[in-house]
Protein backbone atom coordinates (compact mmCIF):
# COMPACT_ATOMS: atom_id res chain seq x y z
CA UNK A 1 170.61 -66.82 52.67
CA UNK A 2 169.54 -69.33 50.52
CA UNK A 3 170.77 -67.15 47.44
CA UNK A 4 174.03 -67.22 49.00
CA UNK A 5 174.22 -70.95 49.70
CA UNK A 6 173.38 -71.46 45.66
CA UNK A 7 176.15 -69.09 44.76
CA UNK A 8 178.72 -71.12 46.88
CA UNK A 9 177.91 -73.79 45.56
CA UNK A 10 177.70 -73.21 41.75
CA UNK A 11 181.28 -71.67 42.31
CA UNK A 12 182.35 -74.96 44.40
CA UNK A 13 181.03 -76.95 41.31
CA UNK A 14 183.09 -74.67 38.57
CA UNK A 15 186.02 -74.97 40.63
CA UNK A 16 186.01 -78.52 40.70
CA UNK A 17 185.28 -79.20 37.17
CA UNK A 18 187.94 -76.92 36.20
CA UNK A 19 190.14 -78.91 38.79
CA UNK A 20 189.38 -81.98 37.00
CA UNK A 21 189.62 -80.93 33.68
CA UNK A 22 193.04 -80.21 34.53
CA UNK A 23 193.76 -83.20 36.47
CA UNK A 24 192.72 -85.01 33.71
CA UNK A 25 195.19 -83.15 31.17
CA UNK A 26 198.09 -83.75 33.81
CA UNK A 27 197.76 -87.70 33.82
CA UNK A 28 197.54 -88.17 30.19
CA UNK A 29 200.97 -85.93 30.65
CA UNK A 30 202.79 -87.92 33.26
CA UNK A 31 201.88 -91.00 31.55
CA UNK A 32 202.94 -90.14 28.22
CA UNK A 33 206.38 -89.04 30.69
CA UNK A 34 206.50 -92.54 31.59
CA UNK A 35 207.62 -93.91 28.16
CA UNK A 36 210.80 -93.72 26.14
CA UNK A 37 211.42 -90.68 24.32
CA UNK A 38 212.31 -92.71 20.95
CA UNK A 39 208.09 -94.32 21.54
CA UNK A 40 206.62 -90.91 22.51
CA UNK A 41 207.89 -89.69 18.75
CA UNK A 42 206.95 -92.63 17.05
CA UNK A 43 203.12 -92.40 18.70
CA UNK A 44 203.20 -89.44 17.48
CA UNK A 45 204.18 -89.80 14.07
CA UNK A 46 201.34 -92.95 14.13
CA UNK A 47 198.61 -90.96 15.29
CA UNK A 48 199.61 -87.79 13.63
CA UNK A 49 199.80 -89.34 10.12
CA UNK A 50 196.20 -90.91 11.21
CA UNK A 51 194.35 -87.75 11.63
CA UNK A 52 196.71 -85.60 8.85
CA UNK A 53 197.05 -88.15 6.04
CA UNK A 54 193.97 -90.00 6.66
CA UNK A 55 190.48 -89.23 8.38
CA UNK A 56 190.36 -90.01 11.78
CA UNK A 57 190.25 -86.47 13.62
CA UNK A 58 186.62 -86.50 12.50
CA UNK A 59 185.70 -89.53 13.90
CA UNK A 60 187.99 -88.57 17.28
CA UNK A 61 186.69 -85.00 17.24
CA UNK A 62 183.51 -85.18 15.21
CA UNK A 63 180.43 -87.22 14.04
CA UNK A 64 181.99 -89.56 11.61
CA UNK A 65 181.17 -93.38 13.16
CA UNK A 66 184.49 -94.62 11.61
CA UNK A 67 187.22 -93.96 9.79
CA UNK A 68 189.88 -96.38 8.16
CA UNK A 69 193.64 -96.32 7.36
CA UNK A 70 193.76 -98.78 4.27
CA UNK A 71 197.46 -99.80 3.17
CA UNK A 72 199.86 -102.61 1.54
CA UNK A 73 203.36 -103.73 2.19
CA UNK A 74 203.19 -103.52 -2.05
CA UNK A 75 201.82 -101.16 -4.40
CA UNK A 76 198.04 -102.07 -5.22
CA UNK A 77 194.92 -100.10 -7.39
CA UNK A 78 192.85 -100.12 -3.83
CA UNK A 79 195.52 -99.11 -1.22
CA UNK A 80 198.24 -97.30 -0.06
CA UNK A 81 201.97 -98.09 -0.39
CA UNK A 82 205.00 -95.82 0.63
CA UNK A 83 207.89 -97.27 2.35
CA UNK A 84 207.22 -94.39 5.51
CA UNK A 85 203.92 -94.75 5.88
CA UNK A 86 203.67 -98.40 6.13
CA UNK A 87 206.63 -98.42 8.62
CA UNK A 88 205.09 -95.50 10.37
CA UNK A 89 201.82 -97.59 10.65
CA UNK A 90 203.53 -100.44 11.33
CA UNK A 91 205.76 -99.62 13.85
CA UNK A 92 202.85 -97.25 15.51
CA UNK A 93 200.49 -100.06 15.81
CA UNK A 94 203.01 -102.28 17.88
CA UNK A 95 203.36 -99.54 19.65
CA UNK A 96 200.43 -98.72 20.49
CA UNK A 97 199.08 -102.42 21.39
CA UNK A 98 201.94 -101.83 24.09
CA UNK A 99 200.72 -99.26 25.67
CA UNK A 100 197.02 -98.99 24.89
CA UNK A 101 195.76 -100.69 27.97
CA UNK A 102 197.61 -96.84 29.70
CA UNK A 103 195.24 -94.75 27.76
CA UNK A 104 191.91 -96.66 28.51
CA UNK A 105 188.65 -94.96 26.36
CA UNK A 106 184.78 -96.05 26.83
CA UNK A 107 184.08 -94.30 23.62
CA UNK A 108 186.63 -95.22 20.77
CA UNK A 109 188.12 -98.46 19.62
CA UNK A 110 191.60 -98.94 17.34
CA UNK A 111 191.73 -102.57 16.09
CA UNK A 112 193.48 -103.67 12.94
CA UNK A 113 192.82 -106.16 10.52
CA UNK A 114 194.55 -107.73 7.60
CA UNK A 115 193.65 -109.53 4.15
CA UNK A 116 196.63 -111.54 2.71
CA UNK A 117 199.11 -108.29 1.83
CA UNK A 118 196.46 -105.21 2.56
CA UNK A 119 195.57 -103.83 6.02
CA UNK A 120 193.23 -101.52 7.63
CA UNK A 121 193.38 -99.93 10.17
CA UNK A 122 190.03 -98.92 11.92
CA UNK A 123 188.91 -95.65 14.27
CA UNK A 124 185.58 -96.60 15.42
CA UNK A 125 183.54 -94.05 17.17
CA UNK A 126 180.66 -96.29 19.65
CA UNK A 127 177.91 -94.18 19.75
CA UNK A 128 177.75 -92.80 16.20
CA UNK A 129 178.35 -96.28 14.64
CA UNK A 130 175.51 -97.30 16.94
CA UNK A 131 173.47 -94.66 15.85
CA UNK A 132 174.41 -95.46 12.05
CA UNK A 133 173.48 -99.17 12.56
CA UNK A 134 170.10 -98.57 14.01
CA UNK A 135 169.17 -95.84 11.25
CA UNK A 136 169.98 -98.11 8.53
CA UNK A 137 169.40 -101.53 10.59
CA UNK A 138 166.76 -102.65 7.56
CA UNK A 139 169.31 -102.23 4.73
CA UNK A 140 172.42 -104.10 6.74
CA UNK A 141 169.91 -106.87 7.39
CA UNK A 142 168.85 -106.95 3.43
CA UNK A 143 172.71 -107.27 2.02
CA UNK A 144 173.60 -109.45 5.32
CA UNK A 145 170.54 -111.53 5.04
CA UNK A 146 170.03 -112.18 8.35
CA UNK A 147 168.86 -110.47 11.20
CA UNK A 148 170.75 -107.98 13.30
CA UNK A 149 170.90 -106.63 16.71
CA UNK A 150 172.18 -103.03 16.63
CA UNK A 151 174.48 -103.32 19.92
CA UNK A 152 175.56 -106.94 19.07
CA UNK A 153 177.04 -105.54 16.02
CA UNK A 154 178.56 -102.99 17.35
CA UNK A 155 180.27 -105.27 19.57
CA UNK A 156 181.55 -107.87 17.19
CA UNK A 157 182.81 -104.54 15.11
CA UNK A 158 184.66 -103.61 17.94
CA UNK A 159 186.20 -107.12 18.62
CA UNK A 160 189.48 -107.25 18.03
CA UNK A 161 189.12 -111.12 16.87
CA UNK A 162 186.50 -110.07 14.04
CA UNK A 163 187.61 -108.73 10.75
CA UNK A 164 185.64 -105.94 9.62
CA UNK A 165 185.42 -106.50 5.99
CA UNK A 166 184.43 -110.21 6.67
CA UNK A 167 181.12 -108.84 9.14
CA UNK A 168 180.19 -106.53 6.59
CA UNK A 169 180.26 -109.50 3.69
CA UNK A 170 183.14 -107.47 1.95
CA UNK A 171 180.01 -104.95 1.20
CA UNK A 172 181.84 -101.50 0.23
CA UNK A 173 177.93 -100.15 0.32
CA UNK A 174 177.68 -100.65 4.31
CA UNK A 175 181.33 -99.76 4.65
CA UNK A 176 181.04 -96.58 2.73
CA UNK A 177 177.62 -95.85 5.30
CA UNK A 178 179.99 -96.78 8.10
CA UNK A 179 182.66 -94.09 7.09
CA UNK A 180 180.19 -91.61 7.08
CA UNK A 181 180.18 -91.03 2.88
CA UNK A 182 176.04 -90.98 3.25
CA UNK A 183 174.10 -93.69 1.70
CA UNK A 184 173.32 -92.17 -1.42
CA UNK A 185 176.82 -91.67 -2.11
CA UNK A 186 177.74 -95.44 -0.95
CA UNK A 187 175.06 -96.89 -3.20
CA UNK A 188 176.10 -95.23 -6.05
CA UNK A 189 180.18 -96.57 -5.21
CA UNK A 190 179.14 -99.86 -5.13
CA UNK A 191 176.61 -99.77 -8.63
CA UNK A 192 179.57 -98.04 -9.93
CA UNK A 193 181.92 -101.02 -8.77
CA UNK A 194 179.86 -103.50 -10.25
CA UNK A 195 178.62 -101.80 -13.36
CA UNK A 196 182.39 -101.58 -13.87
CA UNK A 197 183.29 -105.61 -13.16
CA UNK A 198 180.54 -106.79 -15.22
CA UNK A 199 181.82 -104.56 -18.66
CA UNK A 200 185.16 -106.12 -17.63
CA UNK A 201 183.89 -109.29 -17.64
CA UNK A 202 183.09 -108.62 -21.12
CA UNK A 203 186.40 -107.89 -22.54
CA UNK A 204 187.37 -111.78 -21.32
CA UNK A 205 186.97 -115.03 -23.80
CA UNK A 206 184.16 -115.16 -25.15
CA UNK A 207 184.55 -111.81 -25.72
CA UNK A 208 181.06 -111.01 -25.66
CA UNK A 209 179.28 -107.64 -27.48
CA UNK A 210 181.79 -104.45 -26.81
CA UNK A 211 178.87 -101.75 -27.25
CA UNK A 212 178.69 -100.38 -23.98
CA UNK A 213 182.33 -100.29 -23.56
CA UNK A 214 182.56 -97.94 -26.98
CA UNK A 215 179.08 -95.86 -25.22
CA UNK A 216 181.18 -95.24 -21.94
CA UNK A 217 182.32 -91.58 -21.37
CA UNK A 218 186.65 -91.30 -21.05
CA UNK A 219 185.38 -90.99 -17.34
CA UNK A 220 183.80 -94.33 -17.50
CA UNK A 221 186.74 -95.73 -19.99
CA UNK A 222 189.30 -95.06 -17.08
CA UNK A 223 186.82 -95.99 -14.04
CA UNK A 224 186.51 -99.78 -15.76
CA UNK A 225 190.53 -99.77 -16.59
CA UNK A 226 191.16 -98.99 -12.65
CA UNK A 227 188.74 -102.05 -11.54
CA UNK A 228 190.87 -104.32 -14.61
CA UNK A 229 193.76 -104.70 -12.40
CA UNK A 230 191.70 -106.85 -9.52
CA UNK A 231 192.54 -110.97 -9.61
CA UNK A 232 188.91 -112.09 -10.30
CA UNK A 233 186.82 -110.55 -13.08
CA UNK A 234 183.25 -112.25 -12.13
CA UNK A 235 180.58 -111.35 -14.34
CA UNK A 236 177.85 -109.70 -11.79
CA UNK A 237 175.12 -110.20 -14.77
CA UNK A 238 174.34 -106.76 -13.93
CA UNK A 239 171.37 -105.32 -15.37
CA UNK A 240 170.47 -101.54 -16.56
CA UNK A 241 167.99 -99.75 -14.22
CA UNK A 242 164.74 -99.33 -16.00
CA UNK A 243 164.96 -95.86 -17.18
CA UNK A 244 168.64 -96.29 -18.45
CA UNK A 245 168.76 -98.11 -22.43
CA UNK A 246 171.57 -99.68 -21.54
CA UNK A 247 174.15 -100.36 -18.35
CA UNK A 248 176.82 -97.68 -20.23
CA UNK A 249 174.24 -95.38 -20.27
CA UNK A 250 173.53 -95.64 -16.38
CA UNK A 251 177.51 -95.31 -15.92
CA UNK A 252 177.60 -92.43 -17.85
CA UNK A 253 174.93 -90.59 -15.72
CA UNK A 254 175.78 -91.75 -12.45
CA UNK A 255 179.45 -90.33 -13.48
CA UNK A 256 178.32 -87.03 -14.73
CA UNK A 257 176.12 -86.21 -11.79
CA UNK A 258 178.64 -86.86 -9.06
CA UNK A 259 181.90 -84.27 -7.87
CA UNK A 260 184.44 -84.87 -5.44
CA UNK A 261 183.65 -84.05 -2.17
CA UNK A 262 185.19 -80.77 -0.33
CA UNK A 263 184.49 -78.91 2.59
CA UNK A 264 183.39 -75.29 2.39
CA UNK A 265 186.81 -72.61 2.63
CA UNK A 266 188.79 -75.39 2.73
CA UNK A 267 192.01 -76.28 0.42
CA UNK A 268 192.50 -80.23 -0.16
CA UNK A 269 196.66 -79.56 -0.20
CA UNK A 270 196.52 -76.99 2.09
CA UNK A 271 194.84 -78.43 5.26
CA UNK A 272 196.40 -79.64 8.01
CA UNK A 273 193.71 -82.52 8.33
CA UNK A 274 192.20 -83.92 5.32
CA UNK A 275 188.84 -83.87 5.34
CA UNK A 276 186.42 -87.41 4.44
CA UNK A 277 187.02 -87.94 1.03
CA UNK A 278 184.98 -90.10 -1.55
CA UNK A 279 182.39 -88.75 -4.56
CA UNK A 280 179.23 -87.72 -3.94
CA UNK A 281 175.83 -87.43 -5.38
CA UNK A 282 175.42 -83.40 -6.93
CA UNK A 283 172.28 -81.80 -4.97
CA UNK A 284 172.37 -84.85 -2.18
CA UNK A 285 170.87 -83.36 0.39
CA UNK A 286 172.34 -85.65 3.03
CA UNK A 287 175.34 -84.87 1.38
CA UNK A 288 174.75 -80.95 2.13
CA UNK A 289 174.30 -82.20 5.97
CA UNK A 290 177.71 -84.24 6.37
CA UNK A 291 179.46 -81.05 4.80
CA UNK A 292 177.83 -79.24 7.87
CA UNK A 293 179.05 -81.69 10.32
CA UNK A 294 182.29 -81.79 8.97
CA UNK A 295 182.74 -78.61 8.61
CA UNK A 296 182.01 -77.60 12.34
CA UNK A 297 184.46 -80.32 13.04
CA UNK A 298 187.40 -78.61 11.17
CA UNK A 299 186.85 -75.53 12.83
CA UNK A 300 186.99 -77.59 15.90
CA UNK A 301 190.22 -78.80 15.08
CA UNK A 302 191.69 -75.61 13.64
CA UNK A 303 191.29 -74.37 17.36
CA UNK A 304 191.70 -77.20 19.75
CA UNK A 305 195.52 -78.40 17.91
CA UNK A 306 196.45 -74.28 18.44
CA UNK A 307 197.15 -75.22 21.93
CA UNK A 308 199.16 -77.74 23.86
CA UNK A 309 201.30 -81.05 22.05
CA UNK A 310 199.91 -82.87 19.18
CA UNK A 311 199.97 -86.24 21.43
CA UNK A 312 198.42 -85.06 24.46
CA UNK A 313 195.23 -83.72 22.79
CA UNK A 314 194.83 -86.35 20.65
CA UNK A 315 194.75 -88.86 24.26
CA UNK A 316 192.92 -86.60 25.96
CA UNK A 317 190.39 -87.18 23.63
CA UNK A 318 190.42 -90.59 22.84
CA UNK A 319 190.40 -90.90 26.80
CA UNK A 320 188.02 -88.17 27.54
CA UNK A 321 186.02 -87.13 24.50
CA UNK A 322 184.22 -83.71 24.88
């Protein structure tokens, strides 16, 4: 008897989670239903360019904390600019400010913010970010300089009134932990970024001693050009490491011990989602753990986007994450 009783209701259970499951698919139909054809296509061009062209399917899908869409209404060294995919952006992001309050989610937050002619847009995934924060809590309160409360920050992140950039102290180190890149990997972008400001400031009157410029590796030589093109050349008075002779010399090795990241079986041109992209540290064995996670996330999305529209998983994620 009592056997039976349990097997009623286990099936009673799996019936109704199926039920809601589907439920749940249904609505984010009908509502997508609800809108103009012409804004159903251009929400889907927006979010489809967002996870294809840029990250953000890991950070919808996966265990990435965050993922960014950085562009320009003019062509830049740091950011994007194509005439489609600004306009796509663009156009998706009034869009989706429209209708966003329809597709509520307890998990993710899209916000945008903007610096003079360059904007970002941000994916931020709640409880990974908040799990990133607290792991590294010590090293956001040493380049912050103040004290932090893990959940606090999460929530001015995730206000829409609060520029990113400007909470992080324009720090591409924390942003780089953030995105998920590992914090080797984001060290070494941002010693690479100043290494590469302070030679430049070097090449300005006075014109002070060109020797490491002549030690740096063509690598290095085209690293420093890139960084030439930004408005302010401040001279970081940045310092060789102690077991490097000279601050070429720790360019040189940071840049010969570092290859572009890429997911196991995976083709860069090929895929239908890019991967995370940045450089990472040879042998990194946090490294060899994101590659892992990502990787189990693009054989998520290999088989969830197999089935129905493009749109409708993508909101029944954001509004009901599994």
């Amino acid at each position: 008897m009592i056997r039976s009783i349990w097997l009623i209701l286990f099936v009673f259970l799996a019936v109704f989670s199926g039920c809601q499951k589907k439920h749940q698919v249904q609505t984010s139909y009908c509502i997508l239903q609800s809108l103009p054809e012409r804004d159903i296509k251009d929400l889907d061009s927006f979010f489809q360019l967002l996870c294809r062209e840029y990250d953000f399917a890991y950070t919808l899908f996966g265990e990435k904390p965050m993922s960014m869409a950085y562009y320009s209404s003019h062509l830049s060294s740091f950011s994007v600019y194509h005439p489609a995919v600004f306009l796509t952006l663009e156009k998706g992001w009034d869009l989706w400010k429209n209708y966003s309050t329809l597709f509520p989610s307890k998990e993710f937050v899209l916000k945008k913010c903007k610096d003079k002619d360059t904007l970002a847009i941000f994916l931020i995934n709640k409880k990974y970010v908040l799990n990133t924060i607290s792991e590294n809590q010590i090293k956001f309160e040493e380049i912050l300089n103040q004290k932090i409360e893990p959940q606090e920050f999460l929530q001015q992140l995730c206000d829409s009134e609060q520029d990113v950039m400007t909470l992080l102290n324009d720090n591409s180190e924390l942003l780089g932990i953030l995105l998920g890149y590992g914090k080797t990997n984001a060290m070494l972008f941002k010693r690479k970024a100043n290494i590469c400001r302070h030679l430049n400031a070097k090449m300005t009157p006075p014109f002070t001693s060109q020797h490491d410029i002549e030690k740096l590796q063509p690598s290095g030589q085209n690293l420093v050009d890139l960084y030439r093109s930004e408005e302010s050349q401040i001279d970081l008075a940045i310092f060789p490491l102690s077991k490097y002779n000279s601050i070429a010399d720790e360019l040189n090795e940071i840049l010969s011990n570092e290859e572009f990241f890429e997911l196991y079986g995976s083709d860069f041109f090929l895929d239908r989602f890019i991967s995370p992209v940045f450089m990472m540290r040879k042998k990194d064995q946090e490294t060899e753990q994101l590659n892992e996670t990502y990787f189990s996330t693009k054989l998520k999305l290999r088989q969830l986007y197999q089935q129905e529209s493009f749109l409708e998983i993508t909101l029944n994620q954001w509004m009901w994450p599994q």
